[in-house]
Protein backbone atom coordinates (compact mmCIF):
# COMPACT_ATOMS: atom_id res chain seq x y z
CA UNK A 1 7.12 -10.88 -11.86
CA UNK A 2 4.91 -9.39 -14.32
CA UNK A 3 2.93 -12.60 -14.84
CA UNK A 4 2.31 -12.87 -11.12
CA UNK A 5 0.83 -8.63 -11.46
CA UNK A 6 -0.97 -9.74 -14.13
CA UNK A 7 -2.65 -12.83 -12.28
CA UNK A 8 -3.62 -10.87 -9.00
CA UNK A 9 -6.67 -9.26 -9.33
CA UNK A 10 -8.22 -12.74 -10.45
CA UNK A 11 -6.43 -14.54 -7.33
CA UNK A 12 -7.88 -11.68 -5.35
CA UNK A 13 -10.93 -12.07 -6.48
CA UNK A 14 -10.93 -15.75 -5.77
CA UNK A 15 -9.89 -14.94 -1.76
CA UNK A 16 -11.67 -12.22 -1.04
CA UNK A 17 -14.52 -13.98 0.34
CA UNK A 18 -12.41 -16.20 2.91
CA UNK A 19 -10.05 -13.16 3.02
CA UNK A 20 -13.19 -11.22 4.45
CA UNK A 21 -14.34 -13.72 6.90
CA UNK A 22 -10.98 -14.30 8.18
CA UNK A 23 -10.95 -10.11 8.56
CA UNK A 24 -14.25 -10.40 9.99
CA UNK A 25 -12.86 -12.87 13.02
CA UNK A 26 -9.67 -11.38 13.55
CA UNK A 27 -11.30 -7.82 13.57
CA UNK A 28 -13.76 -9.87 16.61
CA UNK A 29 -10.81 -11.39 18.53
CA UNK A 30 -7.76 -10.24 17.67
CA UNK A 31 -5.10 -11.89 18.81
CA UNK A 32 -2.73 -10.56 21.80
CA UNK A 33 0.76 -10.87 19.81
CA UNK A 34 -1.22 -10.04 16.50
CA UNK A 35 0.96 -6.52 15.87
CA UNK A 36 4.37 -8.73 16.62
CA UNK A 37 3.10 -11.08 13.93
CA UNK A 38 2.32 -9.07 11.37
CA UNK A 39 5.84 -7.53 12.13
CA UNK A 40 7.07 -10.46 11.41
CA UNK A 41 5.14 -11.71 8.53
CA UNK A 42 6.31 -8.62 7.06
CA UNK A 43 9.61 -8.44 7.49
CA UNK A 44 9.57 -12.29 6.05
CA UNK A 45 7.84 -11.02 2.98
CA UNK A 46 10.05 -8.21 2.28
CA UNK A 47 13.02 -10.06 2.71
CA UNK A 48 12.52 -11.94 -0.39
CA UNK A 49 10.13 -9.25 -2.14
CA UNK A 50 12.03 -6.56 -4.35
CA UNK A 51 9.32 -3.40 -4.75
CA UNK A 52 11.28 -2.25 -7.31
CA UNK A 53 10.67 -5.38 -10.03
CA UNK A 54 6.87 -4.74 -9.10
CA UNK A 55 5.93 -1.51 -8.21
CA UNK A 56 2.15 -2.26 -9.47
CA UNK A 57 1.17 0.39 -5.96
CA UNK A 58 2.56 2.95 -8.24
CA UNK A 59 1.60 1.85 -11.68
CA UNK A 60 -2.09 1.71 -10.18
CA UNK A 61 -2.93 3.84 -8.08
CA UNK A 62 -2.37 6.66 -5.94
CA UNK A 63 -1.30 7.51 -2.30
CA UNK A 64 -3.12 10.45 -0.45
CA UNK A 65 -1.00 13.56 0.37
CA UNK A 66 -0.88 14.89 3.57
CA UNK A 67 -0.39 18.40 3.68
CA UNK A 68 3.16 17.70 5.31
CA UNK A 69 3.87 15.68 2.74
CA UNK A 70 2.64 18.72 0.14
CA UNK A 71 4.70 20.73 2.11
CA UNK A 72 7.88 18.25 2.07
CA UNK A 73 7.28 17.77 -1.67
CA UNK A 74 6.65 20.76 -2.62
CA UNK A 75 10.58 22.13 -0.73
CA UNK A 76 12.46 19.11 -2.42
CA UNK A 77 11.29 20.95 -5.73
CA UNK A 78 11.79 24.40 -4.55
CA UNK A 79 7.92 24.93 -4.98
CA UNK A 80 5.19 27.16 -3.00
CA UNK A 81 2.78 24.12 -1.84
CA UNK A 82 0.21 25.75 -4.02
CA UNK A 83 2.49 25.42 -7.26
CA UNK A 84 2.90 21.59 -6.28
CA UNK A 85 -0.44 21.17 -5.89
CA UNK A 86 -2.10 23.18 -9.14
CA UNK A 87 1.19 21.29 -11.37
CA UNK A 88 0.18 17.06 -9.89
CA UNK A 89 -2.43 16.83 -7.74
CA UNK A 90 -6.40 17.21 -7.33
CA UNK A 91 -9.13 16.17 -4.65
CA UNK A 92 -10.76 13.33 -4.74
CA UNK A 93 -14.62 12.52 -3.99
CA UNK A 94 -13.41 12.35 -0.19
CA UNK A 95 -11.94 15.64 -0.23
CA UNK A 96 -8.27 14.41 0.00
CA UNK A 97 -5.49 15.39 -2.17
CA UNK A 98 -4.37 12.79 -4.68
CA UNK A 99 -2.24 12.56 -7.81
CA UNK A 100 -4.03 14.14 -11.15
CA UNK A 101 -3.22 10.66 -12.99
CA UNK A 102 -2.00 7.55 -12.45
CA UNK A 103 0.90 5.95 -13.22
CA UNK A 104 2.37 7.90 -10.45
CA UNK A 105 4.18 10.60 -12.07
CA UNK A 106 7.30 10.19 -10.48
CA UNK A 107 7.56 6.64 -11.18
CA UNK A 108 10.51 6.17 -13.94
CA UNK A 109 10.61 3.39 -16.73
CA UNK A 110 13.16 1.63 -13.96
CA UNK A 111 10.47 1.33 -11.48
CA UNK A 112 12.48 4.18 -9.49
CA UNK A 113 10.86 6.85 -7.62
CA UNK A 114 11.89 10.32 -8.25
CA UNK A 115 10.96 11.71 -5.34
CA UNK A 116 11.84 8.62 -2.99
CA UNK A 117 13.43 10.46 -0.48
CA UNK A 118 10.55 12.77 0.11
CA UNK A 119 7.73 10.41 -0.81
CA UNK A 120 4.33 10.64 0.66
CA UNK A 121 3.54 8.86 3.81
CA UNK A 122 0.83 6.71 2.25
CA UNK A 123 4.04 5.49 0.12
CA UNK A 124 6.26 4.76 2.78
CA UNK A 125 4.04 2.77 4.90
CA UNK A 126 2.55 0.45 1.58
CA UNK A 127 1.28 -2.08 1.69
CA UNK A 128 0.61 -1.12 5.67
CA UNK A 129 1.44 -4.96 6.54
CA UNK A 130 3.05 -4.01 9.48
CA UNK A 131 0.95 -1.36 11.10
CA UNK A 132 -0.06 -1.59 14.52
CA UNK A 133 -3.30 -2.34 15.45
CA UNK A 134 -3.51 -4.13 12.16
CA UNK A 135 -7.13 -5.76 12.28
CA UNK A 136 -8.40 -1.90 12.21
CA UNK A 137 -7.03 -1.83 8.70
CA UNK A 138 -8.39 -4.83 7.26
CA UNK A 139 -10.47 -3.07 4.67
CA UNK A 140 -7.56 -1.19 3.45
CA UNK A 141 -5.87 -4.41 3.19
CA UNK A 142 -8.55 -6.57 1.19
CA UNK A 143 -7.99 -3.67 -1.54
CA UNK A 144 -3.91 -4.17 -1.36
CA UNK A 145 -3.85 -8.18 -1.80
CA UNK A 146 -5.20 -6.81 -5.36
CA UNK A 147 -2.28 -4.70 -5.88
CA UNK A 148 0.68 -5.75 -3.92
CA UNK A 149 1.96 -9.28 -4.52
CA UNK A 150 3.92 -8.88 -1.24
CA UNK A 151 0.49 -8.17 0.57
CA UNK A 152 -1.24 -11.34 -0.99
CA UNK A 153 1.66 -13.54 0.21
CA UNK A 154 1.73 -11.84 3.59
CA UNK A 155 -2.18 -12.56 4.09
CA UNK A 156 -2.06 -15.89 2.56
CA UNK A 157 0.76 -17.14 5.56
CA UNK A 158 -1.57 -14.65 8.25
CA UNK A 159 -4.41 -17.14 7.23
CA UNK A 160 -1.96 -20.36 8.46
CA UNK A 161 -0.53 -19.12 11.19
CA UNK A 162 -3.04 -17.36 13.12
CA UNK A 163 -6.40 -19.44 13.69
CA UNK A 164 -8.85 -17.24 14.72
């Protein structure tokens, strides 16, 4: 698995041009059944794909946090939300709370998450492969196909099956 980590950006790189022309048409015309496909697709992917021999989303980079999820967090570790917020995270340039550093610090050596249970949003919908109104995301998902070997396969199949 690691060699296949190690070998996305490059492969990335190499499809990000078609990636963002394909994008481009979809975002144009997107198919009627396109939300029921991308169900699909996912649910394909992740039947074979096991996060937890990966988990490059969390070695990488970092989800934003909602101020539920602050909230949510925050209670699991008997926290104010201020405490949990001065102790991991910071705002970004777009004014949104993110982790201080990555690797995500709840991430253990095990790929496990610590705080999987009460993990952000951003976390629980990665790599957003099977979000509704998909094309509207397609910018957010040229940046995943970088990071998520599941989202690279997932767009690579999109690119067969739909012709748009």
């Amino acid at each position: 698995m690691q060699d296949v980590v190690n070998n996305l950006p490059k492969q990335a790189k190499d499809k990000h041009n078609e990636n963002k022309k394909f994008f481009a048409r979809l975002k144009k015309k997107p198919p009627k059944n396109l939300d029921y496909v991308m169900q699909e697709l996912h649910e394909e992917e992740f039947r074979e794909t096991n996060c937890l021999e990966c988990a490059n989303c969390c070695k990488t980079t970092g989800p934003l946090f909602t101020d539920k999820d602050i909230d949510r967090i925050a209670k699991f570790f008997k926290l104010k939300p201020q405490q949990f917020i001065d102790r991991y995270l910071r705002i970004d340039e777009d004014n949104d709370y993110v982790l201080q550093s990555v690797p995500c610090t709840f991430l253990g050596a095990d790929n496990y998450c610590s705080i999987y249970e009460v993990r952000p949003k951003a976390c629980r919908e990665f790599p957003h492969t099977d979000r509704k109104k998909f094309q509207q995301i397609s910018h957010l998902t040229l940046k995943n196909v970088a990071i998520c070997p599941a989202a690279f396969n997932i767009v690579e199949t999109m690119k067969k099956r739909l012709k748009v």
